[in-house]
PDB file of N, CA and C in Angstrom:
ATOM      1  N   UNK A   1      -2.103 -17.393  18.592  1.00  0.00           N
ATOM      2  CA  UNK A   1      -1.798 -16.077  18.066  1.00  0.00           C
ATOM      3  C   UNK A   1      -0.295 -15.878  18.114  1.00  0.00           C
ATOM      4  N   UNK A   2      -0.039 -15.407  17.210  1.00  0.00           N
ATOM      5  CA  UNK A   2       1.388 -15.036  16.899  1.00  0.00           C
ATOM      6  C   UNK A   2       1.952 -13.873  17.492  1.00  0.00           C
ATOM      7  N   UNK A   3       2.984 -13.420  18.560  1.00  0.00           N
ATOM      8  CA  UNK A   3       3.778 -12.157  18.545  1.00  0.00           C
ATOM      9  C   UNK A   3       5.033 -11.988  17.813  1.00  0.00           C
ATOM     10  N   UNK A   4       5.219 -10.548  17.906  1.00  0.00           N
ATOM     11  CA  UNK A   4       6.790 -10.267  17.757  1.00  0.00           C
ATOM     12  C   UNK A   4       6.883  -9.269  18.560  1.00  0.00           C
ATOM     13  N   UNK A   5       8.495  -8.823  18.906  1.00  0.00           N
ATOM     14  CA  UNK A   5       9.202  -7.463  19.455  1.00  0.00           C
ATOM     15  C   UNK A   5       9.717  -6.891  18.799  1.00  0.00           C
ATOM     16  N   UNK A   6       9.201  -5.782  19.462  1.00  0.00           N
ATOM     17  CA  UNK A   6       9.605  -4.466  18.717  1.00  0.00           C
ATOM     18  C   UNK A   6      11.579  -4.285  18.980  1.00  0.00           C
ATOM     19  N   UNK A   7      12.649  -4.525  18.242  1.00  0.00           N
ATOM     20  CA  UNK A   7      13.624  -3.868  18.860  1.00  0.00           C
ATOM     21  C   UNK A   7      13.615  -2.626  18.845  1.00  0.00           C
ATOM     22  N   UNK A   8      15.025  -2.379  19.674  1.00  0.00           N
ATOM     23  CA  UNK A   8      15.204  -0.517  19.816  1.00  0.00           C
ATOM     24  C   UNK A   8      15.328   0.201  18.621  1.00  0.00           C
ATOM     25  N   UNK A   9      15.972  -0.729  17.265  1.00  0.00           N
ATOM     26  CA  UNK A   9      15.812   0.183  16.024  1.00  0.00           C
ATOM     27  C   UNK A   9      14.632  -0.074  15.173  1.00  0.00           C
ATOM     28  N   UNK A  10      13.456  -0.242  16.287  1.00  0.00           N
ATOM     29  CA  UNK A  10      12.229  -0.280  15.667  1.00  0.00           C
ATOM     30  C   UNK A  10      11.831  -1.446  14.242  1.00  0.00           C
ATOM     31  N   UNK A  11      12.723  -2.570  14.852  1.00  0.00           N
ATOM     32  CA  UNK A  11      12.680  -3.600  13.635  1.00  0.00           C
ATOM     33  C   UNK A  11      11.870  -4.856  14.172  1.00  0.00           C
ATOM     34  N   UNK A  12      11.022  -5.496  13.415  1.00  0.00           N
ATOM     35  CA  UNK A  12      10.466  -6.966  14.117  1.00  0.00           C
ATOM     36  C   UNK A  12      10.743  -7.965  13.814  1.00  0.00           C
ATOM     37  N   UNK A  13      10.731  -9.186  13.921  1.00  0.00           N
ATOM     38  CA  UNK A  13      10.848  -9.966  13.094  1.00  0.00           C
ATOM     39  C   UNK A  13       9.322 -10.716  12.790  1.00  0.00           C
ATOM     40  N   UNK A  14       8.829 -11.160  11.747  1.00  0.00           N
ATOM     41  CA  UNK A  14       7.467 -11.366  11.199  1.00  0.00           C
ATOM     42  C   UNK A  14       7.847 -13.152  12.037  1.00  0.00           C
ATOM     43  N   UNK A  15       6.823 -13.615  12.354  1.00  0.00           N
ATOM     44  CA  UNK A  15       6.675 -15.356  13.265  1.00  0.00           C
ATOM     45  C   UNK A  15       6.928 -16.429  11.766  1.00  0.00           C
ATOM     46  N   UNK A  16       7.793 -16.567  12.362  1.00  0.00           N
ATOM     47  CA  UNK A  16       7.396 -17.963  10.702  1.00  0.00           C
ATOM     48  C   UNK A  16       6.159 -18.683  10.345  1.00  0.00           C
ATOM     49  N   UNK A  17       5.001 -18.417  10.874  1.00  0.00           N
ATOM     50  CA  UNK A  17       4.398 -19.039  10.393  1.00  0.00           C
ATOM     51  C   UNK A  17       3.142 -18.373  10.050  1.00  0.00           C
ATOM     52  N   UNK A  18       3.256 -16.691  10.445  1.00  0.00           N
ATOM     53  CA  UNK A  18       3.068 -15.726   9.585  1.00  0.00           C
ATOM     54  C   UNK A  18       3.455 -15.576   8.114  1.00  0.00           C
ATOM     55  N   UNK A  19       4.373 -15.889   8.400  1.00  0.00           N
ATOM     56  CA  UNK A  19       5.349 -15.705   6.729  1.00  0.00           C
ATOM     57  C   UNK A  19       5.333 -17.039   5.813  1.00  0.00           C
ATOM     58  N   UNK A  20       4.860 -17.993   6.438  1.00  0.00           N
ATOM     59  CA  UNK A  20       4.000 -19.181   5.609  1.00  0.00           C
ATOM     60  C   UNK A  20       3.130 -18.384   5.079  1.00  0.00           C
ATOM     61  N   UNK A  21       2.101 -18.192   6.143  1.00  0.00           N
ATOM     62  CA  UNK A  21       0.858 -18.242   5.598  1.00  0.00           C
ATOM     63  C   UNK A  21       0.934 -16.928   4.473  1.00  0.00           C
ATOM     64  N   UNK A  22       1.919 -16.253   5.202  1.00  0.00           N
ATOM     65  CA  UNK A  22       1.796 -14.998   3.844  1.00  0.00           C
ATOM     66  C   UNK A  22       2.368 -14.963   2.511  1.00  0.00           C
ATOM     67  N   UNK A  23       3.367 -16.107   2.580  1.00  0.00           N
ATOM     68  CA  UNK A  23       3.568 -16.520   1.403  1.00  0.00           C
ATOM     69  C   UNK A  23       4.899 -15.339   0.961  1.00  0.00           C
ATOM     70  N   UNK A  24       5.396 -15.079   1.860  1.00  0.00           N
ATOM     71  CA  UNK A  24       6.662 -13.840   2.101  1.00  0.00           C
ATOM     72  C   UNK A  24       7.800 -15.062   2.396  1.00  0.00           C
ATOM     73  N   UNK A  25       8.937 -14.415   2.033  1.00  0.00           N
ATOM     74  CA  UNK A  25      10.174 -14.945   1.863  1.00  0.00           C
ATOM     75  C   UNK A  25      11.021 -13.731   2.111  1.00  0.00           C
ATOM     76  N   UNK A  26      12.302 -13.883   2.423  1.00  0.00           N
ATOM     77  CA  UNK A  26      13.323 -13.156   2.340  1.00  0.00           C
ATOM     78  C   UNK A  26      13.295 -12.091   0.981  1.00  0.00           C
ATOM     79  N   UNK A  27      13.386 -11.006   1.289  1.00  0.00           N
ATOM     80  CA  UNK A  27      13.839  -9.565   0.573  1.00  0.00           C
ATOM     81  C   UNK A  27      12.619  -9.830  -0.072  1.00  0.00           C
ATOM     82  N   UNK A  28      11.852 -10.023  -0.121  1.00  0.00           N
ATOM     83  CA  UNK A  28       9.637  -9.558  -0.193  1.00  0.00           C
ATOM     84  C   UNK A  28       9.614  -8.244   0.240  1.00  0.00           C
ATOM     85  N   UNK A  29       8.014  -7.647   0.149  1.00  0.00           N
ATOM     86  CA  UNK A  29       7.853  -6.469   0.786  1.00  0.00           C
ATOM     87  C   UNK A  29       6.415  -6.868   1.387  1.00  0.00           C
ATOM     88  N   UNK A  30       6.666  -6.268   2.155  1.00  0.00           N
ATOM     89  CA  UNK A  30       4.851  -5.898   3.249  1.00  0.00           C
ATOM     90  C   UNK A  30       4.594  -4.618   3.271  1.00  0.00           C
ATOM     91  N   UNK A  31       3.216  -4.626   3.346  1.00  0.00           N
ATOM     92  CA  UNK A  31       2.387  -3.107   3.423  1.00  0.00           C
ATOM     93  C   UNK A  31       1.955  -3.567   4.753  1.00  0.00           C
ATOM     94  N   UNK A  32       1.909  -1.970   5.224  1.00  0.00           N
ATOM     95  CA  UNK A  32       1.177  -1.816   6.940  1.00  0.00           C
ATOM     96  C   UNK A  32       0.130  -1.148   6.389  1.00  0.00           C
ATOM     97  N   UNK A  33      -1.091  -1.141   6.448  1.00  0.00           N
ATOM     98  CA  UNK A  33      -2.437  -0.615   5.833  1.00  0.00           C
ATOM     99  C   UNK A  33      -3.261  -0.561   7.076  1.00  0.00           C
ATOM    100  N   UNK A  34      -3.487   1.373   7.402  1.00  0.00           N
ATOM    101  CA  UNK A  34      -4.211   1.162   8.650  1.00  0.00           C
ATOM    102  C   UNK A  34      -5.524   0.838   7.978  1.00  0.00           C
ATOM    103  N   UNK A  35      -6.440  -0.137   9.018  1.00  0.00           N
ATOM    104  CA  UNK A  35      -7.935  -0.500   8.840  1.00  0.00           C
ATOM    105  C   UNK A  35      -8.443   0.770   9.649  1.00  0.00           C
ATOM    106  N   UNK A  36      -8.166   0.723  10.763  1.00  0.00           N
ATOM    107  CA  UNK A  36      -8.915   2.295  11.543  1.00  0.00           C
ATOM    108  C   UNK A  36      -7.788   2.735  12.748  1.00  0.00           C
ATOM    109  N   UNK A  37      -8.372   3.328  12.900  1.00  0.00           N
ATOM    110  CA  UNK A  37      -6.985   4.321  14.186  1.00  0.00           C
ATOM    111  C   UNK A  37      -6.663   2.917  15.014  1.00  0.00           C
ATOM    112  N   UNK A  38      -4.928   3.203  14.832  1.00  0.00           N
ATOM    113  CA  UNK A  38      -4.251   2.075  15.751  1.00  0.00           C
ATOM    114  C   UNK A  38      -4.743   0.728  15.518  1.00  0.00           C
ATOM    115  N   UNK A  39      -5.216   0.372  14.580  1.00  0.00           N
ATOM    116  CA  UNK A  39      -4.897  -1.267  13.910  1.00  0.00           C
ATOM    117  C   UNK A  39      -4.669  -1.246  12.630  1.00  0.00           C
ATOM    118  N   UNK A  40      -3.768  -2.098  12.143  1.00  0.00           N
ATOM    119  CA  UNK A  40      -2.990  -2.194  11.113  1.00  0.00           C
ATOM    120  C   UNK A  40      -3.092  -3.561  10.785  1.00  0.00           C
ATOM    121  N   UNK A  41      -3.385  -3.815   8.991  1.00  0.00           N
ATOM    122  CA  UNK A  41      -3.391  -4.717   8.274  1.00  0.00           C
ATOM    123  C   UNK A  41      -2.005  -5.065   7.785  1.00  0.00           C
ATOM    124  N   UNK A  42      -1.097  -6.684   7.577  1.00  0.00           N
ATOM    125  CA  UNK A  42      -0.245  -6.668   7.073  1.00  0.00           C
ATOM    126  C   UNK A  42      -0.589  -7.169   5.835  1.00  0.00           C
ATOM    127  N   UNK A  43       0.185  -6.635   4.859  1.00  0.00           N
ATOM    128  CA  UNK A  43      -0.206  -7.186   3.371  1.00  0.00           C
ATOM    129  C   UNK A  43       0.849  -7.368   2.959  1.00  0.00           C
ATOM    130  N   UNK A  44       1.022  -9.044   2.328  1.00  0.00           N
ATOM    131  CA  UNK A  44       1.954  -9.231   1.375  1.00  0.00           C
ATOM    132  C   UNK A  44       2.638  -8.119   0.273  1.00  0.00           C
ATOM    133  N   UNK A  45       3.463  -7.740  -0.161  1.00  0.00           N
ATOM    134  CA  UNK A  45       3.360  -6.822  -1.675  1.00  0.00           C
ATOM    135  C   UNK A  45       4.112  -7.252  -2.595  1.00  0.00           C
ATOM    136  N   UNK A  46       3.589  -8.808  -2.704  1.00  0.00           N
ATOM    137  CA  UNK A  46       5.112  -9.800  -3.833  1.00  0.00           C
ATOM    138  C   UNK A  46       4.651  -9.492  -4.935  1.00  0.00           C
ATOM    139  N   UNK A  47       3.506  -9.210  -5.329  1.00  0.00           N
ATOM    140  CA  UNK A  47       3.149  -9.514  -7.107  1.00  0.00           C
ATOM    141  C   UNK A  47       3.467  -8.313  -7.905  1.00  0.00           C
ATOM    142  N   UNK A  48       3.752  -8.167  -8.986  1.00  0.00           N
ATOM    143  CA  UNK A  48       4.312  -7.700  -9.751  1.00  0.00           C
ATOM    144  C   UNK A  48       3.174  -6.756 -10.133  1.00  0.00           C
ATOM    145  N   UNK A  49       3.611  -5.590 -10.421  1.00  0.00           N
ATOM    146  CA  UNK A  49       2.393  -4.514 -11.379  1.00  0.00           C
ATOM    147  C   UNK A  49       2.121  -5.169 -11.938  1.00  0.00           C
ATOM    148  N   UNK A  50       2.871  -5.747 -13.214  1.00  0.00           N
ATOM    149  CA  UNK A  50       2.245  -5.921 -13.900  1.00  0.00           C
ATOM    150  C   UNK A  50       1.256  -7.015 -14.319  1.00  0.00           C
ATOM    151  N   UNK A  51       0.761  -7.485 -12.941  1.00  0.00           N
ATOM    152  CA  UNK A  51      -0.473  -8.455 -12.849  1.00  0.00           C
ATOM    153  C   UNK A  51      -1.463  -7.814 -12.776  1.00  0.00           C
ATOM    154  N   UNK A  52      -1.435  -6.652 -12.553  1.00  0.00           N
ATOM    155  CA  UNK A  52      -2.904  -5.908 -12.556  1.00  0.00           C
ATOM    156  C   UNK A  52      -3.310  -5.009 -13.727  1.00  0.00           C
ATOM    157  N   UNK A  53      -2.106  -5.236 -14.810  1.00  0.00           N
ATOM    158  CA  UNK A  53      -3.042  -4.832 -15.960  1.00  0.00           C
ATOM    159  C   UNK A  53      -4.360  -5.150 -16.448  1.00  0.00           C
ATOM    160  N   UNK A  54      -5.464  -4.464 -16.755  1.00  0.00           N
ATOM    161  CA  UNK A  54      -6.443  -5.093 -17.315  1.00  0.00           C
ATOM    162  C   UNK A  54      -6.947  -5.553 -15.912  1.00  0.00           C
ATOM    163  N   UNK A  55      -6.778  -5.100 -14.939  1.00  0.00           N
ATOM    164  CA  UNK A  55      -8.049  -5.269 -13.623  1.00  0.00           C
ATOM    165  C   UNK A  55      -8.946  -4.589 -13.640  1.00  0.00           C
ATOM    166  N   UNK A  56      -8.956  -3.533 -14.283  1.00  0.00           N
ATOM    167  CA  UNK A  56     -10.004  -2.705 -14.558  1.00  0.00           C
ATOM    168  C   UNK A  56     -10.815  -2.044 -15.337  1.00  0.00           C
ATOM    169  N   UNK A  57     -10.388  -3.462 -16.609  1.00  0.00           N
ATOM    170  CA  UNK A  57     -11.048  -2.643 -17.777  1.00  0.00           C
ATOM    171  C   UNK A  57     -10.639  -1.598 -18.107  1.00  0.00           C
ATOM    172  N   UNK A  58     -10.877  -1.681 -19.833  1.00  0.00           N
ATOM    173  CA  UNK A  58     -10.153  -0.165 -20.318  1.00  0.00           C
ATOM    174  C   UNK A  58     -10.747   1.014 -20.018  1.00  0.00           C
ATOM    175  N   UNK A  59     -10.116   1.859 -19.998  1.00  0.00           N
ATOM    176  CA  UNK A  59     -10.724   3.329 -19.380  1.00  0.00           C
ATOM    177  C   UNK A  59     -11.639   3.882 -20.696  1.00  0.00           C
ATOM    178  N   UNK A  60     -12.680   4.789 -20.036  1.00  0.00           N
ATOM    179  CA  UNK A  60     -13.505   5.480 -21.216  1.00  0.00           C
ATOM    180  C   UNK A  60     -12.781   6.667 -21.825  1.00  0.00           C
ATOM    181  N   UNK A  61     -11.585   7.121 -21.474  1.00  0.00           N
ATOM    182  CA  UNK A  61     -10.741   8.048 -22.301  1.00  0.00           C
ATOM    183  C   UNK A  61      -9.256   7.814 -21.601  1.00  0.00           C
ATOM    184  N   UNK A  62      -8.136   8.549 -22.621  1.00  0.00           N
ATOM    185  CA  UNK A  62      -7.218   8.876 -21.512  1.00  0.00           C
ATOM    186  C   UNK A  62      -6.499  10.034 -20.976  1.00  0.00           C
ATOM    187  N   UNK A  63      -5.562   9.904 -20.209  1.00  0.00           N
ATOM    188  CA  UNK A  63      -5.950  11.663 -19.543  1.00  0.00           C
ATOM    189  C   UNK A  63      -4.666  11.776 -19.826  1.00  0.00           C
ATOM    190  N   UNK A  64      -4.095  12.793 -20.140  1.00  0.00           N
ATOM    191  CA  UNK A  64      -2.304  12.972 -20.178  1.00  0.00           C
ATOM    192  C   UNK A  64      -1.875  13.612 -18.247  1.00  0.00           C
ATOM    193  N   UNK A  65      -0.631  12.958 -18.784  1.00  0.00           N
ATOM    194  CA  UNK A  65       0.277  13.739 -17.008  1.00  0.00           C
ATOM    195  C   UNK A  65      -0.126  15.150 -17.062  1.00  0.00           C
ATOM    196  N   UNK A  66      -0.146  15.554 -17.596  1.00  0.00           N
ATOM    197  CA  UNK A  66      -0.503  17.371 -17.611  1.00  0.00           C
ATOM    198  C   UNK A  66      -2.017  17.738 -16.828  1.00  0.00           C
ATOM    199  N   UNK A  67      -3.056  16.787 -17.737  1.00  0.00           N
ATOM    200  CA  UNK A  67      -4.155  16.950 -17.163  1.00  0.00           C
ATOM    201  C   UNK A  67      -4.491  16.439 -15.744  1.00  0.00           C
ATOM    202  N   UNK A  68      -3.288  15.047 -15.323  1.00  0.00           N
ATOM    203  CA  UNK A  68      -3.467  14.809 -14.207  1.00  0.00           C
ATOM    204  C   UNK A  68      -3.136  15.946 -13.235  1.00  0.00           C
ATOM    205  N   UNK A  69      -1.942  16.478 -13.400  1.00  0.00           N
ATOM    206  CA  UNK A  69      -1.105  17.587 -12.488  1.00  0.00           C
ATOM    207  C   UNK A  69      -2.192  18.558 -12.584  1.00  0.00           C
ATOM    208  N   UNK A  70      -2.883  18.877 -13.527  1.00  0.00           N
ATOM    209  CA  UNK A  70      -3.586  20.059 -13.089  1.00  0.00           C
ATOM    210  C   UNK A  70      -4.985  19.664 -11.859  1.00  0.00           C
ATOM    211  N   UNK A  71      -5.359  18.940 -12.736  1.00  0.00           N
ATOM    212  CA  UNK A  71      -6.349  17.824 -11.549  1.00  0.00           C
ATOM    213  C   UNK A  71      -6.061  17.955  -9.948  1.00  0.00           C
ATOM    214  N   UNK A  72      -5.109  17.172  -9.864  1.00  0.00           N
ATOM    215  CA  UNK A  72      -4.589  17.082  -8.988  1.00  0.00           C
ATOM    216  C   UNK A  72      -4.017  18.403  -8.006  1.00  0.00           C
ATOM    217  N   UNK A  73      -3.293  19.578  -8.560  1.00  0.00           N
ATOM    218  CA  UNK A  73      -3.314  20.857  -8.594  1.00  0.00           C
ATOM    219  C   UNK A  73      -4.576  21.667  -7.724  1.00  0.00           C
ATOM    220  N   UNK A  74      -5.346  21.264  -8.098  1.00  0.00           N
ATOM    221  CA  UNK A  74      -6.860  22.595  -8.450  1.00  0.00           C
ATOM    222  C   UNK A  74      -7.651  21.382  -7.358  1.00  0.00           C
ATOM    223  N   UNK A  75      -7.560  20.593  -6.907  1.00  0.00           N
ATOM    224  CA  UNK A  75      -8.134  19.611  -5.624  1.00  0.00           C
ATOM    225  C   UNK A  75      -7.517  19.954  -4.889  1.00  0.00           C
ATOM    226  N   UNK A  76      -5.984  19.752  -4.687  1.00  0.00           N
ATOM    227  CA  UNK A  76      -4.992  20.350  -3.637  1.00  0.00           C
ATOM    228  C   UNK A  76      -5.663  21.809  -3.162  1.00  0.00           C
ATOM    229  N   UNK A  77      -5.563  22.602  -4.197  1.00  0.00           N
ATOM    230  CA  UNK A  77      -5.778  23.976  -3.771  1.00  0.00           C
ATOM    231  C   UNK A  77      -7.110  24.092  -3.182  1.00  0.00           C
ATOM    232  N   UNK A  78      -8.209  23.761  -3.460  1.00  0.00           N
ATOM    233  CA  UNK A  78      -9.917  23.288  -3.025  1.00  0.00           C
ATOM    234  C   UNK A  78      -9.420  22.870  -1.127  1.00  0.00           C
ATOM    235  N   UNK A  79      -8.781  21.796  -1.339  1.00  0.00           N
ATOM    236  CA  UNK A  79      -8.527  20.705  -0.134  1.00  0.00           C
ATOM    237  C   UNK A  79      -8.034  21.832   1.094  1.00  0.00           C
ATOM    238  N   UNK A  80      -7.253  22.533   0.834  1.00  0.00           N
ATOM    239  CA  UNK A  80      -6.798  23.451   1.237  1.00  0.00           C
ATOM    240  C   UNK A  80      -7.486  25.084   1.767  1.00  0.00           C
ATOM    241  N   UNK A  81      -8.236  25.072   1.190  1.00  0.00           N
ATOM    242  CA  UNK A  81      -9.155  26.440   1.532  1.00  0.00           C
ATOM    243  C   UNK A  81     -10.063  25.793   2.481  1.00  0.00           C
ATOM    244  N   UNK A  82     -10.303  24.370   2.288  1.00  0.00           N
ATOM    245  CA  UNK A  82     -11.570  23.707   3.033  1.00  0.00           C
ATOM    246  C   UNK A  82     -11.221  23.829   4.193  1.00  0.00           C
ATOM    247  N   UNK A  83      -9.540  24.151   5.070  1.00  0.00           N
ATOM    248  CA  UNK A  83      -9.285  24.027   6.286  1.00  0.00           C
ATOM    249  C   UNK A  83      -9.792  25.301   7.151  1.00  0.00           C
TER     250      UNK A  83
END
Protein backbone atom coordinates (compact mmCIF):
# COMPACT_ATOMS: atom_id res chain seq x y z
CA UNK A 1 0.00 0.00 0.00
CA UNK A 2 1.04 3.26 -0.93
CA UNK A 3 1.28 6.54 1.50
CA UNK A 4 1.77 10.14 1.26
CA UNK A 5 2.09 13.38 3.71
CA UNK A 6 0.12 15.75 4.16
CA UNK A 7 2.45 19.08 4.20
CA UNK A 8 1.61 22.20 6.24
CA UNK A 9 0.27 23.87 2.98
CA UNK A 10 -1.94 20.99 2.76
CA UNK A 11 -0.12 19.61 -0.43
CA UNK A 12 0.80 15.72 -1.10
CA UNK A 13 2.70 14.29 -3.23
CA UNK A 14 0.74 11.28 -5.24
CA UNK A 15 3.56 7.71 -4.82
CA UNK A 16 4.90 7.10 -8.24
CA UNK A 17 3.51 4.26 -8.69
CA UNK A 18 0.15 5.56 -8.05
CA UNK A 19 0.70 7.84 -10.85
CA UNK A 20 1.73 4.84 -13.11
CA UNK A 21 -1.00 3.12 -12.51
CA UNK A 22 -3.12 6.25 -12.94
CA UNK A 23 -1.75 7.09 -15.92
CA UNK A 24 -1.23 10.95 -14.49
CA UNK A 25 1.77 12.89 -15.42
CA UNK A 26 2.84 16.27 -14.55
CA UNK A 27 0.21 19.32 -14.83
CA UNK A 28 -2.86 16.37 -15.19
CA UNK A 29 -5.77 16.82 -12.95
CA UNK A 30 -7.32 14.46 -10.22
CA UNK A 31 -10.76 14.39 -8.79
CA UNK A 32 -11.24 13.61 -4.96
CA UNK A 33 -14.82 11.93 -5.22
CA UNK A 34 -16.23 11.18 -1.80
CA UNK A 35 -17.55 7.32 -1.97
CA UNK A 36 -19.15 7.83 1.67
CA UNK A 37 -18.31 10.02 4.73
CA UNK A 38 -14.47 10.28 5.08
CA UNK A 39 -13.30 8.04 2.15
CA UNK A 40 -12.36 9.43 -0.93
CA UNK A 41 -11.91 8.09 -4.49
CA UNK A 42 -8.92 9.42 -6.60
CA UNK A 43 -9.80 9.87 -10.20
CA UNK A 44 -7.67 10.57 -13.00
CA UNK A 45 -9.36 13.77 -14.99
CA UNK A 46 -6.95 13.60 -18.26
CA UNK A 47 -9.55 13.00 -21.00
CA UNK A 48 -10.87 15.56 -22.82
CA UNK A 49 -14.82 16.51 -22.94
CA UNK A 50 -14.83 16.02 -25.78
CA UNK A 51 -14.61 12.17 -25.57
CA UNK A 52 -17.82 11.94 -24.13
CA UNK A 53 -19.78 13.22 -26.83
CA UNK A 54 -22.33 10.81 -27.90
CA UNK A 55 -22.04 8.76 -24.44
CA UNK A 56 -25.36 9.14 -24.16
CA UNK A 57 -27.19 9.07 -27.01
CA UNK A 58 -29.09 11.83 -28.46
CA UNK A 59 -31.48 13.46 -26.20
CA UNK A 60 -35.38 13.15 -26.83
CA UNK A 61 -35.61 17.06 -27.06
CA UNK A 62 -33.54 20.04 -26.30
CA UNK A 63 -33.88 22.36 -23.52
CA UNK A 64 -32.53 26.03 -23.89
CA UNK A 65 -30.25 27.79 -20.89
CA UNK A 66 -33.38 29.66 -19.98
CA UNK A 67 -35.39 26.59 -19.44
CA UNK A 68 -32.51 25.13 -17.60
CA UNK A 69 -32.20 28.31 -15.14
CA UNK A 70 -35.70 28.18 -14.54
CA UNK A 71 -35.54 24.39 -13.76
CA UNK A 72 -33.01 24.69 -11.84
CA UNK A 73 -34.53 27.97 -10.12
CA UNK A 74 -38.00 26.43 -9.03
CA UNK A 75 -35.92 23.00 -7.48
CA UNK A 76 -33.64 25.39 -5.63
CA UNK A 77 -36.62 27.16 -4.29
CA UNK A 78 -38.67 23.51 -3.53
CA UNK A 79 -35.05 22.29 -1.99
CA UNK A 80 -35.26 25.05 0.20
CA UNK A 81 -38.72 25.16 1.81
CA UNK A 82 -38.01 21.31 2.33
CA UNK A 83 -35.60 22.55 5.26
Amino acid sequence: MSTATLTSKGQITIPADVRRLLNVQKGDRVEFVQVEPGRFELVAATRPVRELKGLFGKPDRTVSIAEMNRVIAERGARAGRAK
